[in-house]
N, C-alpha and C. Protein backbone atom coordinates (compact mmCIF):
# COMPACT_ATOMS: atom_id res chain seq x y z
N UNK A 1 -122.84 -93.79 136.33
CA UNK A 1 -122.71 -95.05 137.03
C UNK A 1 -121.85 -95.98 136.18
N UNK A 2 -120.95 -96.84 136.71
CA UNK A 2 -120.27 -97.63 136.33
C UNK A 2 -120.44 -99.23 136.46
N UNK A 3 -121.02 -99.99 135.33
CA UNK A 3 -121.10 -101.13 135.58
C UNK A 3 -120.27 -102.17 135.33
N UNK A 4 -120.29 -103.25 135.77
CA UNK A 4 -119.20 -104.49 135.67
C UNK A 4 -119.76 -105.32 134.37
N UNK A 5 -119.01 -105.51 133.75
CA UNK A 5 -119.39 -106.26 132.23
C UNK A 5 -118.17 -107.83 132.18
N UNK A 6 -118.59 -108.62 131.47
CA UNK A 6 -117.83 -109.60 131.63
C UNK A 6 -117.57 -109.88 129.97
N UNK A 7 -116.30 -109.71 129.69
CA UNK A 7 -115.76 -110.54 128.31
C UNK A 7 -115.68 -111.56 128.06
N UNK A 8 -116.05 -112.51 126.93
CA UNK A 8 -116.53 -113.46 126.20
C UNK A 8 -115.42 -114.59 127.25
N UNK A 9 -114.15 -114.09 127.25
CA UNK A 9 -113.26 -114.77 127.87
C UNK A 9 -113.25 -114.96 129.41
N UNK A 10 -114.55 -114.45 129.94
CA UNK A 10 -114.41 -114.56 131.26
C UNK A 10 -113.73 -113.39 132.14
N UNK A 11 -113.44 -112.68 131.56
CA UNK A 11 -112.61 -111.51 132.43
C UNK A 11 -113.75 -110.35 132.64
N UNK A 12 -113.92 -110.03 133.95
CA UNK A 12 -114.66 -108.88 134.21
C UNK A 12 -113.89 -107.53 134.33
N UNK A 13 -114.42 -106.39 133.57
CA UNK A 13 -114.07 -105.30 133.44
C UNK A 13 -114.83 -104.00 133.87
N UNK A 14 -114.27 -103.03 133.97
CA UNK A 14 -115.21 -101.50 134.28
C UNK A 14 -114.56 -100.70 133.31
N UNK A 15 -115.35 -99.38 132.83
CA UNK A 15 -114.92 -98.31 132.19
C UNK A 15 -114.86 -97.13 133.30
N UNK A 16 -113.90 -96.65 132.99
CA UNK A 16 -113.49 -95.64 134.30
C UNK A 16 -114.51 -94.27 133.20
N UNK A 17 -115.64 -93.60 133.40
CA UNK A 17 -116.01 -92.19 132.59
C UNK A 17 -114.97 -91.40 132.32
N UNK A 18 -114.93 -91.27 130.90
CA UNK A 18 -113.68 -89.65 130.58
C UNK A 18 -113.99 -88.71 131.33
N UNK A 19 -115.08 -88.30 131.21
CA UNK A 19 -115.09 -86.71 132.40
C UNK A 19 -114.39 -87.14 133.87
N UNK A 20 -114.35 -88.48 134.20
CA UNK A 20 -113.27 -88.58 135.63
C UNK A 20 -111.97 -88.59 135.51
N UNK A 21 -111.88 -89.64 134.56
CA UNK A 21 -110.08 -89.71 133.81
C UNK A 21 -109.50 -88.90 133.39
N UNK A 22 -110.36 -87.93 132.84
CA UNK A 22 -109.86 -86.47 132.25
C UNK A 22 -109.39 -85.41 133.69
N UNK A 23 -110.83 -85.58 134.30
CA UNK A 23 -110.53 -84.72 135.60
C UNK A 23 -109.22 -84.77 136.50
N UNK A 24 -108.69 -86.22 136.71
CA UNK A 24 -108.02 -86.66 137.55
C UNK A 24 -106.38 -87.12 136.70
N UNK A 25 -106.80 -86.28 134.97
CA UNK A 25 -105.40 -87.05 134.58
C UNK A 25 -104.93 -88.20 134.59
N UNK A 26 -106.02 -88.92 134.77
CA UNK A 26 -105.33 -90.38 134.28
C UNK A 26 -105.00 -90.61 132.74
N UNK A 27 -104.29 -91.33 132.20
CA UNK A 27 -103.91 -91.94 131.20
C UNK A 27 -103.40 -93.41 130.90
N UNK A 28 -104.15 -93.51 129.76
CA UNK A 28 -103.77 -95.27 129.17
C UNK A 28 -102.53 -95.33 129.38
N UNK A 29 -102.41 -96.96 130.52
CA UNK A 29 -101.59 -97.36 130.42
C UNK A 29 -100.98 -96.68 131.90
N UNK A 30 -101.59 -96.12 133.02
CA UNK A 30 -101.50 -96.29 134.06
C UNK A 30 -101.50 -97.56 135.58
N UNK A 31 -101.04 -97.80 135.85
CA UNK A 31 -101.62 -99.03 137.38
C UNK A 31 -102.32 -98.37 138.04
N UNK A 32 -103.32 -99.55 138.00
CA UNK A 32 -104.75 -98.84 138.87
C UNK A 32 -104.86 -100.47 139.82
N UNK A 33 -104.79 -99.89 141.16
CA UNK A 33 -105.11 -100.79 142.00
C UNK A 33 -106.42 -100.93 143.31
N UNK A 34 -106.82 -101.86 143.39
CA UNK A 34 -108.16 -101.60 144.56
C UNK A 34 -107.80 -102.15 145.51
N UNK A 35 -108.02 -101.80 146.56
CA UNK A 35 -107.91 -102.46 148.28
C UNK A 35 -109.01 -101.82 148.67
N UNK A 36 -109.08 -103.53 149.27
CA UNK A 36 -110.61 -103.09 150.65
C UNK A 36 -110.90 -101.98 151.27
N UNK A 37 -111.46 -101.40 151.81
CA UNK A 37 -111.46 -100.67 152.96
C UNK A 37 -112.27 -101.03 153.71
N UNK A 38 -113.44 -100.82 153.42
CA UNK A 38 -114.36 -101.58 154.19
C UNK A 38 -115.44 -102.45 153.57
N UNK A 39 -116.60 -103.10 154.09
CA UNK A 39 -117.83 -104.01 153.69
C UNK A 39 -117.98 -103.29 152.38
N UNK A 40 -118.19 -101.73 152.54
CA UNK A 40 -118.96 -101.41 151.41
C UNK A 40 -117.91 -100.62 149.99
N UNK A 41 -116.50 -100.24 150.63
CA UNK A 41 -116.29 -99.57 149.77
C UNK A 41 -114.39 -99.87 149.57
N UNK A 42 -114.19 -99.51 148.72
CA UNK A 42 -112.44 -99.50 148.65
C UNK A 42 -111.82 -98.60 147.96
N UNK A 43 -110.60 -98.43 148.11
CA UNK A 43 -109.68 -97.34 147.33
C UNK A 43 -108.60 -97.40 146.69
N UNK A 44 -109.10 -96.71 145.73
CA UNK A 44 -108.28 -96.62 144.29
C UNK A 44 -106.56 -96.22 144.69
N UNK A 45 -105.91 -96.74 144.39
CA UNK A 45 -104.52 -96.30 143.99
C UNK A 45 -104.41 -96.36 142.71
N UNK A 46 -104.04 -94.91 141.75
CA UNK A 46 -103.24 -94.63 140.66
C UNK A 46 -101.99 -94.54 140.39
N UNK A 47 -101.44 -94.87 139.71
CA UNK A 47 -99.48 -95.22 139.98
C UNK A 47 -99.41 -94.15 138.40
N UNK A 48 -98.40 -93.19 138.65
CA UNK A 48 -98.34 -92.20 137.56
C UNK A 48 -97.12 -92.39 137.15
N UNK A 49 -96.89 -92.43 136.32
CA UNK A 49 -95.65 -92.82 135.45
C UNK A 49 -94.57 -94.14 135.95
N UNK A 50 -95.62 -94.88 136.44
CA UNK A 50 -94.91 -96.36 137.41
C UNK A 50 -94.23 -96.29 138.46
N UNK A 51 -94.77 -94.76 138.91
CA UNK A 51 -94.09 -94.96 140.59
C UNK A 51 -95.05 -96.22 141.34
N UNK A 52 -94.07 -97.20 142.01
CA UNK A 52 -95.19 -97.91 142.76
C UNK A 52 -95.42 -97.21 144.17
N UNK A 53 -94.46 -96.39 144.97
CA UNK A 53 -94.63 -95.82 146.27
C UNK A 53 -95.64 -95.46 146.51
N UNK A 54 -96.29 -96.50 147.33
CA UNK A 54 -97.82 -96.33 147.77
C UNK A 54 -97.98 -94.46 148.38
N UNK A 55 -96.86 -93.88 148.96
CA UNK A 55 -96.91 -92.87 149.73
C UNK A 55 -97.21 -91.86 148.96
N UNK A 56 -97.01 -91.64 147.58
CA UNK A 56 -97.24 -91.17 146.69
C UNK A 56 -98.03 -90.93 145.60
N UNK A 57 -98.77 -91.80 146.17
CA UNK A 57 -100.00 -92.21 144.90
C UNK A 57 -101.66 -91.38 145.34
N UNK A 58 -102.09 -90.91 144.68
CA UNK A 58 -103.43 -90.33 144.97
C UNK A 58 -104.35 -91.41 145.52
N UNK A 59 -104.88 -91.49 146.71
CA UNK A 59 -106.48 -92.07 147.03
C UNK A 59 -107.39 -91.48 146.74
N UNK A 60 -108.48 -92.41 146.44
CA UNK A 60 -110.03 -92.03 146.46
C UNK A 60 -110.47 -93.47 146.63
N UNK A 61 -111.82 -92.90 147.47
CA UNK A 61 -112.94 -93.92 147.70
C UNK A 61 -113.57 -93.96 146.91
N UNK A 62 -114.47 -95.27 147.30
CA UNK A 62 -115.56 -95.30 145.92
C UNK A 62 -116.37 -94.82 145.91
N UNK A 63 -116.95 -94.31 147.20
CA UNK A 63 -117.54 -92.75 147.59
C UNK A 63 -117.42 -91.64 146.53
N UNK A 64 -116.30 -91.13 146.77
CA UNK A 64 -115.78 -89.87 146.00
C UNK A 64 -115.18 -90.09 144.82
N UNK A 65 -115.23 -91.35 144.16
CA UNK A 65 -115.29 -91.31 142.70
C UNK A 65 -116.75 -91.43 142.46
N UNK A 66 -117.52 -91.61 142.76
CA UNK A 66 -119.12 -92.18 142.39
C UNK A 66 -119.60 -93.08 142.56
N UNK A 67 -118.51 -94.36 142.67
CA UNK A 67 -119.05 -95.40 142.21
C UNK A 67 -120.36 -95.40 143.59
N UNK A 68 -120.82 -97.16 142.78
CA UNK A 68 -122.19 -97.14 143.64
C UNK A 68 -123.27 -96.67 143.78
N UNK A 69 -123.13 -95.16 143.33
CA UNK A 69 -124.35 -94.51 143.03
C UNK A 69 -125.50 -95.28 142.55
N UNK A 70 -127.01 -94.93 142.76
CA UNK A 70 -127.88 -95.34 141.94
C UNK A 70 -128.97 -94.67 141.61
């Protein structure tokens, strides 16, 4: 499970788990973006080597990354 933590400075953050980042090849220093989808959930866009072409970019829900779980 992934929780929301807030830095001294006010900025709220998440840790993405290595066993997912690993799974999915992400790497520091990727764009990671969220859009709505619906009430309960939204989807990840990963931008791999700074392509921004949305058409190109892997989805996942927050479903099928985990999140939310409890």
């Amino acid at each position: 499970m992934v929780k929301i933590q807030r830095l001294p400075n006010g900025q709220l953050v998440i840790t993405i788990p290595k066993q997912l980042a690993n799974f999915k090849g992400w790497k520091k220093g990727m764009d990671v973006q969220f859009r709505e989808h619906d009430k309960d959930s939204f989807i990840v866009f990963v931008s791999r080597d700074g392509d921004k072409d949305e058409s190109k970019v892997k989805k996942k829900t927050k479903k099928e990354v985990g999140a939310g779980e409890e």
